[in-house]
Protein backbone atom coordinates (compact mmCIF):
# COMPACT_ATOMS: atom_id res chain seq x y z
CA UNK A 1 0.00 0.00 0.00
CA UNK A 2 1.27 3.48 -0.68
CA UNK A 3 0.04 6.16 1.22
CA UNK A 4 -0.20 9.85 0.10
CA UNK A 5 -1.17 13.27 2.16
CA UNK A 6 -3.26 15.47 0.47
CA UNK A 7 -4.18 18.94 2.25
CA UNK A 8 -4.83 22.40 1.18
CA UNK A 9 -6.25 25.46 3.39
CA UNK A 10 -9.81 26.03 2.67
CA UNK A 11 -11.20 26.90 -0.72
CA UNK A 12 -8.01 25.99 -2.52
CA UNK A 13 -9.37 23.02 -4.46
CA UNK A 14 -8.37 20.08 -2.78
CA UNK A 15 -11.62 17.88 -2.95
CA UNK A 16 -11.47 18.85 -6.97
CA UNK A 17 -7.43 17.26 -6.77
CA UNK A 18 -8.78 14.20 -4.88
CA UNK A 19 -12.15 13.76 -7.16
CA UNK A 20 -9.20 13.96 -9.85
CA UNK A 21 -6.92 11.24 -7.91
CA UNK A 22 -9.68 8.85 -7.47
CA UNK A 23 -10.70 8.80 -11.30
CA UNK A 24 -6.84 7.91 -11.77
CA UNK A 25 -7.30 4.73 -9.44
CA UNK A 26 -6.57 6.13 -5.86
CA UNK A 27 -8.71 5.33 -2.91
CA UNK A 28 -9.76 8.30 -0.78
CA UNK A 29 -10.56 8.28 2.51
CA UNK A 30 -12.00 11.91 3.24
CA UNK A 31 -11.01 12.96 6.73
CA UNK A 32 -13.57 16.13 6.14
CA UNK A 33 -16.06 13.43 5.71
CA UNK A 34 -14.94 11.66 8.55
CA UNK A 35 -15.12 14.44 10.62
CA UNK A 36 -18.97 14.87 9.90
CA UNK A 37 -20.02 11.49 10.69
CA UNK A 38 -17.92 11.24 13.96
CA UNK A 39 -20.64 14.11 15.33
CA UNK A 40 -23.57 12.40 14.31
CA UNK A 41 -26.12 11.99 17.11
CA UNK A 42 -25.76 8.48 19.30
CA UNK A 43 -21.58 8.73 18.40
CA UNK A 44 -19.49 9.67 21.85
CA UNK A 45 -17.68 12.73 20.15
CA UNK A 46 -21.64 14.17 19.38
CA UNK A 47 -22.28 13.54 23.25
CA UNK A 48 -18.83 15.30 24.55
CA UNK A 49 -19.32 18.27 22.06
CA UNK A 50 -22.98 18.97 23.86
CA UNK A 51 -21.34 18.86 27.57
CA UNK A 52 -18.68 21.08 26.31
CA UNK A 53 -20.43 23.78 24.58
CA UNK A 54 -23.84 23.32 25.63
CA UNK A 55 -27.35 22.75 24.24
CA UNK A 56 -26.83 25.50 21.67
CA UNK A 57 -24.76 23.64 18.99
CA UNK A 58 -28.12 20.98 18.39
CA UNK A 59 -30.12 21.94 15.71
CA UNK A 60 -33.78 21.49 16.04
CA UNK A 61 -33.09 18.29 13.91
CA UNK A 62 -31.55 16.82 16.78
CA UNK A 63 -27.59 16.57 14.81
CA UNK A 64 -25.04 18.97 15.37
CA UNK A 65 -25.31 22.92 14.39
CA UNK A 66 -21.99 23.36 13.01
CA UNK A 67 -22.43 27.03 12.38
CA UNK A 68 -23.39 27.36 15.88
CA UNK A 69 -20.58 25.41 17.28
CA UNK A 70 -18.02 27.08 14.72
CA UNK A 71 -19.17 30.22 16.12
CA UNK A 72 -18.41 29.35 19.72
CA UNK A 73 -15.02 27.17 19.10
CA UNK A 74 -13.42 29.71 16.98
CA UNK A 75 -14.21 32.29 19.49
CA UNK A 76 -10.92 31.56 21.64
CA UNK A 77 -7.75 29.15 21.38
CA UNK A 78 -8.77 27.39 24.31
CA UNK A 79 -12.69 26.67 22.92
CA UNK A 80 -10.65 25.74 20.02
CA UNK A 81 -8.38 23.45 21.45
CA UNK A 82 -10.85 21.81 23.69
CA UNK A 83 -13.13 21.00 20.27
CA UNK A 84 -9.96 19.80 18.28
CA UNK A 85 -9.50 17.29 21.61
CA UNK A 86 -12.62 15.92 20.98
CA UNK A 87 -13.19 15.71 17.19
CA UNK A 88 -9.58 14.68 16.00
CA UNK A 89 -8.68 11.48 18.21
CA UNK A 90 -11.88 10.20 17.16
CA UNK A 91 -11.35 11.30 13.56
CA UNK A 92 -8.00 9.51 13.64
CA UNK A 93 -9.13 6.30 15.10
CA UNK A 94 -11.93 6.22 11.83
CA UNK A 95 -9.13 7.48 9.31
CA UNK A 96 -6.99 4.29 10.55
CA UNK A 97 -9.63 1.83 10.37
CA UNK A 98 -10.55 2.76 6.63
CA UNK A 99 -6.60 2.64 5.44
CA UNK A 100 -6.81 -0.98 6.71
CA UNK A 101 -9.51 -1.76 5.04
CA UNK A 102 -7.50 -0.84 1.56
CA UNK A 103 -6.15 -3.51 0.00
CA UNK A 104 -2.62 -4.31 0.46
CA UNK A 105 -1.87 -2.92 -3.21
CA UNK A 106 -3.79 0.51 -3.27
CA UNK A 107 -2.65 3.79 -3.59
CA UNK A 108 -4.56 5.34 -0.45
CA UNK A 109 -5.36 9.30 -0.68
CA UNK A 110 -6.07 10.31 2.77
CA UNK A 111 -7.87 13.84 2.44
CA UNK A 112 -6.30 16.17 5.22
CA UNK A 113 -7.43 19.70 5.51
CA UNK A 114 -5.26 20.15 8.41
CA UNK A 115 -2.40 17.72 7.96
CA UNK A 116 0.16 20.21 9.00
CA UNK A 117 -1.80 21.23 12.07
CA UNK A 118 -2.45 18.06 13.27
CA UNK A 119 1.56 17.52 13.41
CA UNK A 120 0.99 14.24 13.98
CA UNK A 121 3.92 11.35 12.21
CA UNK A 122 2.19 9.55 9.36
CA UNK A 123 4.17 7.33 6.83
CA UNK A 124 2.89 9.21 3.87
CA UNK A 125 5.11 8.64 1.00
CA UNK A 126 4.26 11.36 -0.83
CA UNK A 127 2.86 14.76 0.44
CA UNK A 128 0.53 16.64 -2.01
CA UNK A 129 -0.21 20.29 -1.47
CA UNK A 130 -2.80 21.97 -2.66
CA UNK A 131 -2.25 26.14 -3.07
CA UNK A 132 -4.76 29.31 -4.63
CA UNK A 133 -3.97 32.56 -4.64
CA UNK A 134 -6.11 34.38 -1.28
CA UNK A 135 -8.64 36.02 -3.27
CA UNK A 136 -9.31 33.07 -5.74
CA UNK A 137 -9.86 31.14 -2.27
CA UNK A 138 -12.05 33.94 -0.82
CA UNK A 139 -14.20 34.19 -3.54
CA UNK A 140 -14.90 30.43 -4.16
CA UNK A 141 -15.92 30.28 -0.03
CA UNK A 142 -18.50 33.10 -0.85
CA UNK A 143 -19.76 31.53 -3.94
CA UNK A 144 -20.91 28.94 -1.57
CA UNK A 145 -22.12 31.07 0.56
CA UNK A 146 -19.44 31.35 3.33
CA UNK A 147 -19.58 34.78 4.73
CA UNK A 148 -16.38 36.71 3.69
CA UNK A 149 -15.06 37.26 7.94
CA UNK A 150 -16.21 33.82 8.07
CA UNK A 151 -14.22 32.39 5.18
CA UNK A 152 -10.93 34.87 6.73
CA UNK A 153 -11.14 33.67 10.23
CA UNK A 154 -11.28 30.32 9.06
CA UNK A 155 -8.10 31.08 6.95
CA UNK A 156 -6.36 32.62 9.81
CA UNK A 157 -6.54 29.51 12.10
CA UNK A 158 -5.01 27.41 9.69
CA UNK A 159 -1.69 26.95 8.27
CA UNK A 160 0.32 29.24 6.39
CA UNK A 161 1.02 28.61 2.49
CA UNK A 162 4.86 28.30 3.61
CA UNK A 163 4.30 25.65 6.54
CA UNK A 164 2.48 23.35 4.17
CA UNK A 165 5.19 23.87 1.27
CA UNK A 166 7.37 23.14 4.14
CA UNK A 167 5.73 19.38 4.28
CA UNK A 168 5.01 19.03 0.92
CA UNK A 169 6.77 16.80 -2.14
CA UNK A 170 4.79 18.09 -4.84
CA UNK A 171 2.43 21.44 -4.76
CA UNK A 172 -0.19 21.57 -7.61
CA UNK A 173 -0.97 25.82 -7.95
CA UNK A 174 -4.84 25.47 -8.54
CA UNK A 175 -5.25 29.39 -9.45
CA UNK A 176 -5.70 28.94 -12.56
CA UNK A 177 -7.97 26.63 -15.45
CA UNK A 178 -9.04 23.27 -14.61
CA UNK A 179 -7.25 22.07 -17.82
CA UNK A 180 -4.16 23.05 -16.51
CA UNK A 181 -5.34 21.61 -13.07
CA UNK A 182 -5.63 17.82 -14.50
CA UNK A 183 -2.22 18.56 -16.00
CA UNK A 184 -0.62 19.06 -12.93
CA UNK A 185 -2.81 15.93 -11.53
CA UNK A 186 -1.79 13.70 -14.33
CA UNK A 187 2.10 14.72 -13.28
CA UNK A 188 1.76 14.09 -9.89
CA UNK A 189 -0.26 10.82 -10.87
CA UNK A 190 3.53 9.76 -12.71
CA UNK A 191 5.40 10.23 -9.84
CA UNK A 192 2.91 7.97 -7.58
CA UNK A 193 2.87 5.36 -9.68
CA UNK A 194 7.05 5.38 -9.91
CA UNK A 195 7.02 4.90 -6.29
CA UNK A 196 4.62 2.26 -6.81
CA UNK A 197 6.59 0.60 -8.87
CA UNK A 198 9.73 1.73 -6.55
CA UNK A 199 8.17 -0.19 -3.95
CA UNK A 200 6.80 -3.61 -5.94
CA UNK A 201 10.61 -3.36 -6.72
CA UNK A 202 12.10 -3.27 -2.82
C-alpha cells in the first residue's frame, strides 16, 4: 500500500485534486467526511461536544449545528483546542480503520485539511499540497455562501502557504484553469505510480 497526504487550506481546491486522484485509481478516505459522521447523534464525540459547549450547537433536527458550534469554538484558542480534543482522536481512530480496510496494493489518498496542524507522524510517502492565490480562495468560499469574515477567520486559524510547502513533495498551484489543473494531476499521478513501482521493486 502506498500512502499519500493530500491537504490544502480552505477553498483551494483540494476535494477537486482528490475527485481527480480517485478517477486515476486512488482510494480516498476523506477525513472532512470523517469528521462529519464522527458528530452524528448516538456517536461519543456528538455527546462530549454537547457537555462542552452546551445545548446551543443541536439543531432542532436533533444533529449537530456546526455554524453554531463554529461560532463558539473559533471564538478563543482554548474553545478551540478543547473541540480539536474531541473531534480529532476520534477522527483519527476512523481514518486508521478505513486505510486498513485498503487492500494491500492501493494507492490510499487520505484527504487532510489540516495535515500540518495536526503535526501528527504519518508514513505518507508522498505529500501533495494543494495552493490558490487568497482572493481566488475567498471568492470560491463566498460563492458557496461562506460569509467573507467567516471564510478569513477560518483562513487565519489554519496553516500558512509556507508551513504546508514546508511538508510538501509536490504542490499543484490550482489558481488557474481546470485544464491546466488535470495537468498538474496527471504529473503528480507519474510520480505515484514510480514509487509504486519503486516499492513492488524493494
Amino acid at each position: 500500500m502506498l500512502l499519500v497526504g493530500l491537504t490544502g487550506g480552505i477553498g483551494s481546491g483540494k476535494s477537486t485534486v482528490a475527485a481527480m486522484l480517485a478517477e486515476r485509481g486512488a482510494r480516498i478516505v476523506d477525513a472532512d467526511a470523517i469528521a462529519r459522521e464522527v458528530v452524528e447523534p448516538g456517536r461519543p464525540a456528538f455527546d462530549r461536544l454537547v457537555e462542552r459547549f452546551g445545548p446551543g450547537v443541536v439543531g432542532p433536527d436533533g444533529r449537530l449545528d456546526r455554524p453554531a458550534l463554529a461560532a463558539i469554538a473559533f471564538a478563543d484558542d482554548e474553545a478551540r483546542a478543547d473541540l480539536d480534543a474531541i473531534t480529532h482522536p476520534a477522527v483519527g481512530e476512523e481514518l486508521l480503520r478505513r486505510v486498513a480496510e485498503a487492500p494491500a496494493d492501493a494507492v490510499v489518498v487520505l484527504d487532510v485539511p489540516l495535515l500540518v496542524e495536526a503535526a501528527r507522524d504519518r508514513p505518507y510517502e508522498l505529500v501533495i499540497v494543494v495552493e490558490a492565490p487568497r482572493e481566488v480562495r475567498l471568492a470560491r468560499l463566498e460563492a458557496r455562501g461562506v460569509p467573507r469574515a467567516d471564510a478569513e477567520a477560518r483562513m487565519a486559524s489554519q496553516a500558512t502557504d509556507a508551513q504546508r510547502r514546508a511538508v510538501a513533495d509536490m504542490v499543484l498551484d490550482n489558481g488557474g484553469t481546470l485544464a491546466d489543473l488535470e495537468r498538474q494531476v496527471d504529473e503528480a499521478w507519474s510520480v505515484i505510480e514510480e514509487r509504486r513501482r519503486a516499492a513492488d521493486r524493494a
